[in-house]
Protein backbone atom coordinates (compact mmCIF):
# COMPACT_ATOMS: atom_id res chain seq x y z
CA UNK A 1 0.00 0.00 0.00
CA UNK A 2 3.09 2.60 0.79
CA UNK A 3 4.61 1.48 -1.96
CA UNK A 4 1.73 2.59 -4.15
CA UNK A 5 1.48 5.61 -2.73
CA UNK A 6 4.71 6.45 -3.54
CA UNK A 7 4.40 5.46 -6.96
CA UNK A 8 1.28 7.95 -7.51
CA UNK A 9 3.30 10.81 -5.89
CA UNK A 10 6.50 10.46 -7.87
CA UNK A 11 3.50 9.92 -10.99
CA UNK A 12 2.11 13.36 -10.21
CA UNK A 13 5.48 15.15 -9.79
CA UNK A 14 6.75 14.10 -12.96
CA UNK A 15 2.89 15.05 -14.49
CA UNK A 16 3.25 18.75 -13.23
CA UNK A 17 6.17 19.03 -14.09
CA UNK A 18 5.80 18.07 -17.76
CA UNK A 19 2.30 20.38 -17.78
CA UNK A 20 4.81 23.24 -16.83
CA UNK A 21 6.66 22.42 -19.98
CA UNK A 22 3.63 22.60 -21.85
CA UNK A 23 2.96 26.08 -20.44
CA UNK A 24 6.59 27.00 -20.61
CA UNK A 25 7.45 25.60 -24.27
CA UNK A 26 6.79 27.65 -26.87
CA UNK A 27 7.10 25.51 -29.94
CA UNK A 28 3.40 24.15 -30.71
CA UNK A 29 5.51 20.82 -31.86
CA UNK A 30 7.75 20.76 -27.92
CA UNK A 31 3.89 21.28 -26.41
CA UNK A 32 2.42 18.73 -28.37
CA UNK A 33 5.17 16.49 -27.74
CA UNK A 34 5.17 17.15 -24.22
CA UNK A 35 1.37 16.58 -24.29
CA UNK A 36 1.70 13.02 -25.66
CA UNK A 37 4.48 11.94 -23.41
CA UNK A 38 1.67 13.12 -20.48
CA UNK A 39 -0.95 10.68 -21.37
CA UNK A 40 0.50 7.75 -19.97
CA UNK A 41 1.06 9.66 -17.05
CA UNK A 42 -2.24 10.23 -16.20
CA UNK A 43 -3.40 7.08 -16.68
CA UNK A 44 -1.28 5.40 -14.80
CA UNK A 45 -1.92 8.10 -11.93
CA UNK A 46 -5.70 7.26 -12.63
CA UNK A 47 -4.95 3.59 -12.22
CA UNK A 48 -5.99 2.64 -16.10
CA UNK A 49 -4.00 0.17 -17.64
């Protein structure tokens, strides 16, 4: 259970950290990019395999 918990955390650092790219980047091809590499991300945070 603590181990999944720590999972999720380091899941949703690395996921705001990437949506700050997004917001940072400002090639349209770096966002979208950056926008892809996100997706499994949040599913994984959201427990979808």
């Amino acid at each position: 259970m603590l181990l999944t918990w720590i999972y999720q955390l380091l899941l949703l650092f690395f996921s705001v950290l990437i949506v700050y790219d997004i917001f940072k980047e400002k090639s349209k091809l770096m966002q979208l990019t950056a926008a892809v590499a996100l997706i499994p991300f949040l599913l994984r945070l959201l427990m979808v395999k």
